[in-house]
Protein backbone atom coordinates (compact mmCIF):
# COMPACT_ATOMS: atom_id res chain seq x y z
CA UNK A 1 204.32 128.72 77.59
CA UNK A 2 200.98 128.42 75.83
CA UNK A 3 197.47 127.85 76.32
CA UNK A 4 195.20 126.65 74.00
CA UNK A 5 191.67 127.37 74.03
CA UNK A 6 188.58 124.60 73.03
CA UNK A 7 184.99 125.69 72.42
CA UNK A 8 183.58 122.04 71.52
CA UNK A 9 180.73 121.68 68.91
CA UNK A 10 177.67 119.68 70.18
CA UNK A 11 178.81 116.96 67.32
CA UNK A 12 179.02 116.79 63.65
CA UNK A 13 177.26 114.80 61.09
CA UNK A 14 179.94 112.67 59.16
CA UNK A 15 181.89 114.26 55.68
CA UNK A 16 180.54 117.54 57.41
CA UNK A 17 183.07 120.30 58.54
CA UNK A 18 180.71 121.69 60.74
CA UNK A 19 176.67 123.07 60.89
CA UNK A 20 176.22 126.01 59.02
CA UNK A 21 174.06 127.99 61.70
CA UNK A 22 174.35 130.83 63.99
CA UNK A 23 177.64 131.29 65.38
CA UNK A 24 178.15 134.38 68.44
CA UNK A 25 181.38 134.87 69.63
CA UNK A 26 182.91 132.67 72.65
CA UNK A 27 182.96 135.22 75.71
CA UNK A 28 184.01 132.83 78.22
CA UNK A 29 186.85 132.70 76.08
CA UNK A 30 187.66 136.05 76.13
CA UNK A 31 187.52 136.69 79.73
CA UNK A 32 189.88 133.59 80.56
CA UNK A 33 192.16 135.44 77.49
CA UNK A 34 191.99 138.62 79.36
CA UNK A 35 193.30 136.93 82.76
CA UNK A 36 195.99 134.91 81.00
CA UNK A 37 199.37 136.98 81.35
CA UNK A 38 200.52 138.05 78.21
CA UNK A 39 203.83 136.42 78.26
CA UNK A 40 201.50 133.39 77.88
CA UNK A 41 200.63 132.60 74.03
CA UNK A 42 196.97 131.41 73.46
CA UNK A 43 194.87 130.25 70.38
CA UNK A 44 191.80 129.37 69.94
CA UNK A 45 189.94 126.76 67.83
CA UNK A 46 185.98 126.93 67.61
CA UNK A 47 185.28 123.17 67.03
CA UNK A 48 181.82 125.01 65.88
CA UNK A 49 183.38 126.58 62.70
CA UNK A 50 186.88 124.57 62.06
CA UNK A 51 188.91 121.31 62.59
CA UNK A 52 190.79 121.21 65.78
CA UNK A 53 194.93 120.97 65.13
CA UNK A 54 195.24 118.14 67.45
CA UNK A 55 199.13 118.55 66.85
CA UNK A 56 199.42 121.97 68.01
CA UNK A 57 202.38 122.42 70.24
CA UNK A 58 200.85 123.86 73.03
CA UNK A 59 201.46 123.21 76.93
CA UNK A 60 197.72 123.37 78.20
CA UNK A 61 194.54 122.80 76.95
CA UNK A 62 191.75 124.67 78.47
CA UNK A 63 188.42 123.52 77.68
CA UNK A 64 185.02 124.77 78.22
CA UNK A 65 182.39 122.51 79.18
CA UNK A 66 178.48 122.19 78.49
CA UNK A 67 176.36 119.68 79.13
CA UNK A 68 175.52 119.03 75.04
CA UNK A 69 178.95 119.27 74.32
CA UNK A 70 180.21 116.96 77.54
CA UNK A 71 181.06 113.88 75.46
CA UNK A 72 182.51 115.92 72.45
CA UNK A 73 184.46 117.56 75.10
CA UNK A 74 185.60 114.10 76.96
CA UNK A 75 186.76 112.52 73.22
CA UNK A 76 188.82 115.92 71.94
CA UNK A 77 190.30 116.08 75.65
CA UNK A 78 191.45 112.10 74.88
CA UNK A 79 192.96 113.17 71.87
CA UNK A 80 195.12 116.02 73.92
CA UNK A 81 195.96 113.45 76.20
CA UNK A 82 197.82 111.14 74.61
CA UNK A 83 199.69 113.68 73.05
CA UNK A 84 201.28 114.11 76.34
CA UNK A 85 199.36 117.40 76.59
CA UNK A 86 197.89 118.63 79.84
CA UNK A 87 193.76 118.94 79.95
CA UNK A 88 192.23 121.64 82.59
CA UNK A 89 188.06 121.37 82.19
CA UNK A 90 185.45 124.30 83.27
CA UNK A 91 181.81 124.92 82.65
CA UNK A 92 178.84 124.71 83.99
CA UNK A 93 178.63 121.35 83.17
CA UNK A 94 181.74 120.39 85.23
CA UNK A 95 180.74 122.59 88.06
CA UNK A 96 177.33 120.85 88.09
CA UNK A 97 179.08 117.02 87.91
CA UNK A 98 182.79 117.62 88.75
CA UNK A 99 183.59 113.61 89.08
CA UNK A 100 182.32 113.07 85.90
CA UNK A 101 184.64 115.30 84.60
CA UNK A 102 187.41 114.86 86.50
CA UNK A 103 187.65 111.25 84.76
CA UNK A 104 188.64 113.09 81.79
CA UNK A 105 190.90 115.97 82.67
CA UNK A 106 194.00 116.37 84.35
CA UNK A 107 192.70 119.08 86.45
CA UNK A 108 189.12 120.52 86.83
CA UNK A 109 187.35 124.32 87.57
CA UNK A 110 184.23 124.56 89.13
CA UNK A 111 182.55 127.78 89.10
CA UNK A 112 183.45 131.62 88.23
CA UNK A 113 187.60 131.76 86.94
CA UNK A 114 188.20 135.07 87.87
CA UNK A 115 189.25 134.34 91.11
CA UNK A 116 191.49 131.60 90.51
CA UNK A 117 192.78 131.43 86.84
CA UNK A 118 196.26 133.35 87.62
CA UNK A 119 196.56 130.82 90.49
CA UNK A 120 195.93 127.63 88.36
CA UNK A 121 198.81 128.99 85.59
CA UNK A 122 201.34 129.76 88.24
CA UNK A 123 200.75 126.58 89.50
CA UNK A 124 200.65 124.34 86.14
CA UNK A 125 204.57 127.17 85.46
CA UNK A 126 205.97 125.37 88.85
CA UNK A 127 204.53 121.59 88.27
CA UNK A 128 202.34 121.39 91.03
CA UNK A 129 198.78 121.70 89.06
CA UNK A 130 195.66 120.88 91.81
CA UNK A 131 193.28 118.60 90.45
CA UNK A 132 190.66 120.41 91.39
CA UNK A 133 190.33 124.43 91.50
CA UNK A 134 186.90 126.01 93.14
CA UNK A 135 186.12 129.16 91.84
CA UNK A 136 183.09 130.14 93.65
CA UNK A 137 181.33 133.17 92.09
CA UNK A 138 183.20 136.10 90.65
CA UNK A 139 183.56 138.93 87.88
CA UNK A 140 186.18 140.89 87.20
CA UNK A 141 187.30 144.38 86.59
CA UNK A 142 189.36 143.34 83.48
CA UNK A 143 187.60 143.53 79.75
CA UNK A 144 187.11 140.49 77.87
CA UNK A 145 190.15 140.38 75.68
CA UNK A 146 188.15 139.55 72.08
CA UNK A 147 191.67 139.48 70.05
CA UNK A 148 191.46 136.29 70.84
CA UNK A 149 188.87 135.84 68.19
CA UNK A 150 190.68 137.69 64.92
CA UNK A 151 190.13 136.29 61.93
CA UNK A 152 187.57 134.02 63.13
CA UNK A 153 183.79 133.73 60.85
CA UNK A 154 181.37 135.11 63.75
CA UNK A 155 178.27 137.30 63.82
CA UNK A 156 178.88 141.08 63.77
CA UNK A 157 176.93 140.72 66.99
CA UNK A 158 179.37 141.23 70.36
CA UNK A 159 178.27 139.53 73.50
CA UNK A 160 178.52 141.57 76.81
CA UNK A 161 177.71 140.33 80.33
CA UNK A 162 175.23 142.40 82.54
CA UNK A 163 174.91 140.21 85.30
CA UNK A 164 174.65 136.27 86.37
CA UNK A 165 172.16 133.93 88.03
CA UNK A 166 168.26 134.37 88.82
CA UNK A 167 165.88 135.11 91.61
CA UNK A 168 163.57 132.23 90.52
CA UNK A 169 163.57 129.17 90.92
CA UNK A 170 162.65 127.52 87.63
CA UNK A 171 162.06 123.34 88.21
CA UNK A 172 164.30 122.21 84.37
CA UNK A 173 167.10 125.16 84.87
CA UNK A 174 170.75 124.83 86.11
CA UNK A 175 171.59 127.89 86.10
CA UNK A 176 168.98 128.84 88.78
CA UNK A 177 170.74 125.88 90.89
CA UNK A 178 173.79 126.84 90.40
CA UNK A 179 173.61 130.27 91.29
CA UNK A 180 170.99 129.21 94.43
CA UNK A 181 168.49 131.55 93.12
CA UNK A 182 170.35 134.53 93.15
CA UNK A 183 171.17 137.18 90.81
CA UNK A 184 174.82 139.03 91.07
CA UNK A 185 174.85 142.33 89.11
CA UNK A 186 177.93 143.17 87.50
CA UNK A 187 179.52 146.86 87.67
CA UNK A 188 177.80 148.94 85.54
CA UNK A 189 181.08 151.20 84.66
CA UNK A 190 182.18 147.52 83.21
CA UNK A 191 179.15 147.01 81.22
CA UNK A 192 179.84 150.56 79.80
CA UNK A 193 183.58 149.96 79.21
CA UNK A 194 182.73 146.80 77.07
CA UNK A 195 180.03 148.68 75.28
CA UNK A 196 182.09 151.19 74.63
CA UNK A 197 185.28 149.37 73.30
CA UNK A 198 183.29 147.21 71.26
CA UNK A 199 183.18 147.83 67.45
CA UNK A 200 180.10 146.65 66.54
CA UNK A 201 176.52 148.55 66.89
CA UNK A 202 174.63 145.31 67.82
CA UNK A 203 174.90 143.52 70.81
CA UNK A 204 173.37 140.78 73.22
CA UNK A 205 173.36 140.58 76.68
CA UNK A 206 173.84 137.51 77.91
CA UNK A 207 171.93 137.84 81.50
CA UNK A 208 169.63 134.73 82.03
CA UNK A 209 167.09 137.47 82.80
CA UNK A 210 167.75 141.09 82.40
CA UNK A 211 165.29 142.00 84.56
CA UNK A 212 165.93 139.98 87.61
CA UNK A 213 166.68 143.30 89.65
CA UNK A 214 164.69 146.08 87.36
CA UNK A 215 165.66 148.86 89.42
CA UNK A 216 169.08 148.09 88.11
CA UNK A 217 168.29 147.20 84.72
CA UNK A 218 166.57 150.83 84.65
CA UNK A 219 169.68 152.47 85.94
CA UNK A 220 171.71 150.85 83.10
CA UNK A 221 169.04 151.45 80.45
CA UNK A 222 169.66 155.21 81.11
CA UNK A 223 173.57 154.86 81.29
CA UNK A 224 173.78 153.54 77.84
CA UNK A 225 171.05 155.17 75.99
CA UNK A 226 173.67 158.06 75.11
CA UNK A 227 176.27 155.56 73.40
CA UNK A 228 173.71 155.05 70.79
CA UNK A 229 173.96 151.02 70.85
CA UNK A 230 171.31 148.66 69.66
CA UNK A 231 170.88 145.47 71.92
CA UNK A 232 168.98 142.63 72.41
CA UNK A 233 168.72 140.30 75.76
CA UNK A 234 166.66 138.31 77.48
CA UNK A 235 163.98 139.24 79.81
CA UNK A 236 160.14 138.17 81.33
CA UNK A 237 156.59 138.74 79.58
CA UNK A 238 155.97 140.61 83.31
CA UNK A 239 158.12 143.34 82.61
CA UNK A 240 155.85 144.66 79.86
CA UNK A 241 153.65 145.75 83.22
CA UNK A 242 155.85 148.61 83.49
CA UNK A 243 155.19 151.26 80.70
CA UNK A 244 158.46 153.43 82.05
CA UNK A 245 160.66 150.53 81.76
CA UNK A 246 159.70 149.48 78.32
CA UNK A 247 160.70 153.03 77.26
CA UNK A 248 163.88 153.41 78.94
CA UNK A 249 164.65 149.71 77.46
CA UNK A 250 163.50 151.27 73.57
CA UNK A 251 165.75 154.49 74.15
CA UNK A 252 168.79 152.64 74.78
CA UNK A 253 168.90 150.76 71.90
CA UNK A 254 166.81 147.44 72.71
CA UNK A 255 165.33 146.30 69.37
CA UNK A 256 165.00 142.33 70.52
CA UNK A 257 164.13 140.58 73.80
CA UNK A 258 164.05 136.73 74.27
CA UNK A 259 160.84 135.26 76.62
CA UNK A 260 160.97 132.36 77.96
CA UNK A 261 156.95 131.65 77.45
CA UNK A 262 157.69 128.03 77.87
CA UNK A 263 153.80 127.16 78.07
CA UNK A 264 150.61 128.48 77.75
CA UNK A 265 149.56 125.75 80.07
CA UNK A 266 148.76 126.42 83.81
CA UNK A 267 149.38 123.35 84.72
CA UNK A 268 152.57 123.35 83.31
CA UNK A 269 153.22 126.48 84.35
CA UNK A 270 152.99 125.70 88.07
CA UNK A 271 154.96 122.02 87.67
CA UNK A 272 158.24 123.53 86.10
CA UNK A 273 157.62 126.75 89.67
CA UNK A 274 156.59 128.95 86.69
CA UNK A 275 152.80 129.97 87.99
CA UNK A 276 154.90 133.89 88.54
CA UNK A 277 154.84 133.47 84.96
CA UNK A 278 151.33 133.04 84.51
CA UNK A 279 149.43 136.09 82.94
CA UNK A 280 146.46 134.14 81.94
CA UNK A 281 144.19 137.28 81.24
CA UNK A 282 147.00 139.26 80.08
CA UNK A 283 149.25 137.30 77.93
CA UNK A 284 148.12 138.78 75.06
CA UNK A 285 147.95 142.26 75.66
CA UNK A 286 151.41 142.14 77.40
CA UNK A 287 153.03 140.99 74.51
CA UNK A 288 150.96 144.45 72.65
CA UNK A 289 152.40 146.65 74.90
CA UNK A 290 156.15 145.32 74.23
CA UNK A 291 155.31 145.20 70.41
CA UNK A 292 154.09 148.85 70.95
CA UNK A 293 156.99 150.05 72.79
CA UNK A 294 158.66 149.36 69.42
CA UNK A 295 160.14 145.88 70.95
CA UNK A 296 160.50 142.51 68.63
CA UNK A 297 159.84 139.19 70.83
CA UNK A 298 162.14 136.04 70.35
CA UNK A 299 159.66 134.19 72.03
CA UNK A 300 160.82 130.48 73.24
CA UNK A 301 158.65 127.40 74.26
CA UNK A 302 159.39 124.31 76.17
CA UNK A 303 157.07 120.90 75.47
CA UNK A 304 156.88 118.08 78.11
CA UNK A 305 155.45 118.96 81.14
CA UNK A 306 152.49 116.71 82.02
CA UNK A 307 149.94 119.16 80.89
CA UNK A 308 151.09 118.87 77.07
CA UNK A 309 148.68 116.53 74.13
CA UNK A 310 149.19 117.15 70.58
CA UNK A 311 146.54 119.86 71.02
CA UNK A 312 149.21 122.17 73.06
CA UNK A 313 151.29 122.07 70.10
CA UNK A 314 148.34 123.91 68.21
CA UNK A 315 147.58 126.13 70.39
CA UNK A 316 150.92 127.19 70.94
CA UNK A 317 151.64 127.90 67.10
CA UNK A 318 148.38 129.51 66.90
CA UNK A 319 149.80 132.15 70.03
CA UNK A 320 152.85 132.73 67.88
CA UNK A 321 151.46 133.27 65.36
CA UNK A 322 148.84 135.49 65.92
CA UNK A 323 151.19 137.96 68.21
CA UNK A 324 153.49 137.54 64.87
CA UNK A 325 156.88 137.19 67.09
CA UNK A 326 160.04 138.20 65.67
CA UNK A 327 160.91 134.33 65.74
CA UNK A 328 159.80 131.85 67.80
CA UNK A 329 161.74 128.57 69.51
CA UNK A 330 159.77 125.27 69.71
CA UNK A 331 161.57 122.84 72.28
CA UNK A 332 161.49 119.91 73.82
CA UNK A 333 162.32 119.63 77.41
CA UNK A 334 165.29 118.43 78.87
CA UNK A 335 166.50 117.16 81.90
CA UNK A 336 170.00 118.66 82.81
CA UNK A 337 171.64 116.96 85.67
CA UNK A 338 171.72 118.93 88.70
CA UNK A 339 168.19 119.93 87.99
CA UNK A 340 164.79 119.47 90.29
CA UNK A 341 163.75 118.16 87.04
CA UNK A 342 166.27 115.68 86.45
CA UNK A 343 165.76 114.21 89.89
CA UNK A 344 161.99 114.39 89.76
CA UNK A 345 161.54 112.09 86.35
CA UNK A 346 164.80 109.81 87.74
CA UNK A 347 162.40 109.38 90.98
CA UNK A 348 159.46 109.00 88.41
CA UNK A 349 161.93 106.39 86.79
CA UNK A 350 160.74 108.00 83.45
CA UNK A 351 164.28 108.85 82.55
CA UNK A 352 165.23 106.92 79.20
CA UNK A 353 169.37 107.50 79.91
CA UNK A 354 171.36 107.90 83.32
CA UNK A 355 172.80 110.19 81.34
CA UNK A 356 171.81 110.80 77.50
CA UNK A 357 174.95 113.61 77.27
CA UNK A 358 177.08 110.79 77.25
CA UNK A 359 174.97 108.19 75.41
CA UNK A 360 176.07 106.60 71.75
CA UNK A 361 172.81 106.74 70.02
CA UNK A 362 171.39 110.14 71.65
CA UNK A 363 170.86 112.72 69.40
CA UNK A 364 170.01 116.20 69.08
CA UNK A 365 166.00 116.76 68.90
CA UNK A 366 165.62 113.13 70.79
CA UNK A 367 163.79 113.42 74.13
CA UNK A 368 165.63 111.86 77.06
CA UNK A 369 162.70 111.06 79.16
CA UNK A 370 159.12 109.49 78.71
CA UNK A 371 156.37 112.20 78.55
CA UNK A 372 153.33 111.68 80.46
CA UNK A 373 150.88 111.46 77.06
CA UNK A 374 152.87 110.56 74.36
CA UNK A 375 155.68 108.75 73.14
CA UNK A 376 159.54 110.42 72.81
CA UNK A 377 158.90 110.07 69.03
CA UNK A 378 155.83 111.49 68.38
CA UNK A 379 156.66 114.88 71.00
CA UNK A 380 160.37 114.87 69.31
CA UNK A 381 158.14 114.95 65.55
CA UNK A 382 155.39 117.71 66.68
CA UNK A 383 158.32 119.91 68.08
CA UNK A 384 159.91 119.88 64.47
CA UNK A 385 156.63 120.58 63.03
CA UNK A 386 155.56 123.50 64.51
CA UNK A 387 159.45 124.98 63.90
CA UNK A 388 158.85 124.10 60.92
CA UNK A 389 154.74 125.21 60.52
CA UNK A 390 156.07 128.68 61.91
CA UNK A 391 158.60 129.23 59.18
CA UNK A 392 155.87 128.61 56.26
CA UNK A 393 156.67 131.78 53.75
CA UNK A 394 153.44 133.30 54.08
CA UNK A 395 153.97 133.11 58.18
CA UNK A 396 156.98 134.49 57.45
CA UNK A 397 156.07 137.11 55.66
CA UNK A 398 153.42 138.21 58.24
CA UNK A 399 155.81 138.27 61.14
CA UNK A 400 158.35 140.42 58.60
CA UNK A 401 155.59 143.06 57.76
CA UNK A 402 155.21 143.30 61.27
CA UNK A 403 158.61 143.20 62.62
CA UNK A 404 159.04 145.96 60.00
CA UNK A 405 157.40 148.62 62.72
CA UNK A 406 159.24 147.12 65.57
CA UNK A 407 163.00 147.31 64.86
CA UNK A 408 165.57 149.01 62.96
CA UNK A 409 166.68 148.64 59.13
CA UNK A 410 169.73 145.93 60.33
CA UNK A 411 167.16 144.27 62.48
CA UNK A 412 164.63 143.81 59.88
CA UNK A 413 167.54 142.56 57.39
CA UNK A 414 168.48 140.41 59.83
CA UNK A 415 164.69 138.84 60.43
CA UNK A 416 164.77 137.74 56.67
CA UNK A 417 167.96 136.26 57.27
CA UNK A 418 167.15 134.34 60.21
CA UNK A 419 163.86 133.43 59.13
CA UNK A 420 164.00 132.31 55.92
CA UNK A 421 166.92 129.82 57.06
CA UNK A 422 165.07 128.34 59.69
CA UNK A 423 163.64 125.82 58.17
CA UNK A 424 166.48 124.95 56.96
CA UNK A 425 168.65 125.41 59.81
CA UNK A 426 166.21 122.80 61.58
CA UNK A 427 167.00 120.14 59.29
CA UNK A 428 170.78 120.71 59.86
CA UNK A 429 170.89 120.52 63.47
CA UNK A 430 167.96 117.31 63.91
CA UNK A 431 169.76 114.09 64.47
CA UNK A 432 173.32 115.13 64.80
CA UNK A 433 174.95 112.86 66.74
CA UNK A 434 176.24 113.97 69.88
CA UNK A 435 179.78 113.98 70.46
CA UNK A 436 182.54 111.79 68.03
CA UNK A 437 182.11 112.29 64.20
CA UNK A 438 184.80 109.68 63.35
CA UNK A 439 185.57 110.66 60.10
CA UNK A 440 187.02 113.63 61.33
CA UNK A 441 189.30 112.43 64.37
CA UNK A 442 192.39 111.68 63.70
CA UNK A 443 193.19 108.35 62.94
């Protein structure tokens, strides 16, 4: 028997093999590898980074499911189909609308596989596949099995999972839904074991938020300060309250945490159940203390609430760029299904697609919705600008001088890598189409 993996690409622009950006290794994939008996064979193609082999002579086709790679997913499924091949869809994204998906598969998985995967192969070995499979929520003792991805053109940059879900409640994010506002902590010994098999010295944790249970996050701080590992994740401006966990984060390696700013707007702030996130009189000096604890700041942004006018946009760029942020992340809101948000603006009737993840002419850096004081177009354009005003060379080389103090030799390589592409990697990714690049299917 064998199983064939798919990580879909959000789309491709046609005569292109795929977008030359940043590309972190599939764990999802490795985890369903590691459940998957090994008298099972398994590849793996990366629609992200290669051509899919349509022809392969496999017996299943597992493939994993996001919301901007939904129709991609649908069309490459099609293709698997009427090769006589079976289809089994997971993903957040078919956990969040399982009869959507469930048009386009022969069987479905909604939430966590651990529980369930060995149960779905046995049953697809003996012909009597379920259509659907419910996985509720799950981790298990067994490593991710990352041979999976040999020979494959990633980042020297290994993902590990700390943990799953969040204790807020965030209005535009799934994952908050999905998990009912709750964060499940994963072993620690795992954590260590993955950390520890690993070959690479950089890694990210891919928590949601780190720090949704800090008492925790100290405890593992201190268990994996001694294996000498540098590590970035994701984490709240709040945290920087707490001088003793910004050092125990700094001696165990973190050189880089992601916040999720999203506005500098209180309004906003309190529309999208943000106002914990507030720290009006503080923002700035928060931010010092990280930068002083020898911490660089991915900082991220969201634009579209009903607080936002073109002067926002300025006074956002101005924020990042004064605090000179290891990189910064200028978005536009979106409405995932499943979301308060996504039922608020369909109430508002401001939606401008049912669904724009399955829409012909959607794509990415279009807004799906009608903003309260602009149009689509013009929030879309001032979203690319500031990307775009924030990668200017001489911003640039600001932010580098001061990254410089904040994080290690590889780190600060890697900021002139990142950073000097940006620019560049914007223009790649605005206007691909979502899903089908017909050129490339097979005819």
């Amino acid at each position: 028997m064998k199983i064939t993996f798919i990580l879909p690409a959000i789309g491709k622009k046609p005569g292109q093999k795929y977008i030359g950006t940043w590309k972190m290794e599939p764990l999802t994939i490795a985890v369903l590898k590691a459940l998957t008996p090994e008298d099972i064979e398994t590849e793996l193609f990366d629609d992200r980074i290669e051509l899919i082999n349509y022809d392969t002579k496999t017996d299943l086709v597992a493939i994993t499911v996001e919301t901007y790679t939904a129709k991609r997913s649908y069309q490459i499924a099609e293709e698997f189909k009427k090769r006589g091949v079976t289809v089994v869809m997971g993903g957040y994204h078919t956990s969040l609308i399982p009869e959507e998906a469930a048009l386009h598969a022969d069987c479905i998985f909604t939430g966590n596989a651990e529980k369930l995967w060995g149960e779905l192969l046995r049953d697809f070995k003996e012909n009597r596949l379920k259509k659907i499979y419910k996985g509720g929520i799950a981790f298990s003792d067994i490593p991710p099995d990352k041979s999976i991805f040999t020979g494959k053109k990633y980042l020297p940059i290994s993902l590990v999972e700390t943990g799953r879900g969040c204790c807020h409640s965030c209005e535009f994010c799934a994952i908050s839904g999905y998990y009912n506002c709750t964060y499940y902590k994963r072993a620690q010994a795992n954590i260590i074991t993955d950390l520890e098999k690993s070959p690479y010295k950089y890694h990210f944790f891919v928590d949601d938020n780190l720090m949704a249970d800090t008492a925790n996050a100290q405890a593992l701080f201190d268990k994996i300060a001694p294996l000498k590992k540098k590590w970035a994740g994701q984490g709240t401006l709040t945290m920087a309250r707490d001088p003793d966990l910004l050092k125990r984060m700094k001696k165990s390696g973190c050189n880089l945490i992601l916040i999720g700013f999203e506005s500098l707007e209180e309004e906003n702030l309190r529309q999208m159940n943000k106002s914990w996130n507030m720290a009006i009189g503080e923002r700035n000096e928060l931010v010092k203390r990280i930068h002083d604890a020898g911490i660089g700041i991915y900082a991220t942004f969201v634009f579209g609430y009903d607080g936002d006018t073109s002067e926002t946009f300025q006074k956002t760029l101005e924020f990042a760029e004064k605090n000179k942020f290891y990189t910064a992340a200028f978005n536009h809101l979106l409405p995932f299904p499943g979301t308060p948000l996504y039922r608020r603006l369909k109430e508002e009737d401001r939606l401008l697609y049912d669904k724009w993840w399955l829409e012909d002419d959607y794509n990415y850096g279009d807004l799906a919705f009608k903003p309260k004081n602009m149009s689509p177009e013009q929030m879309s354009m001032l979203c690319r600008l500031a990307r775009k005003e924030f990668s200017r060379l001489p911003v640039t080389i600001g932010r580098g001088i001061s990254s410089m103090r904040q994080t290690s030799p590889l780190m600060w390589a890697l900021f002139w890598v990142m950073n000097l592409r940006l620019g560049e990697e914007i223009d790649e990714k605005i206007n691909v189409p979502i899903g089908r690049n017909l050129d490339e299917m097979p005819k």
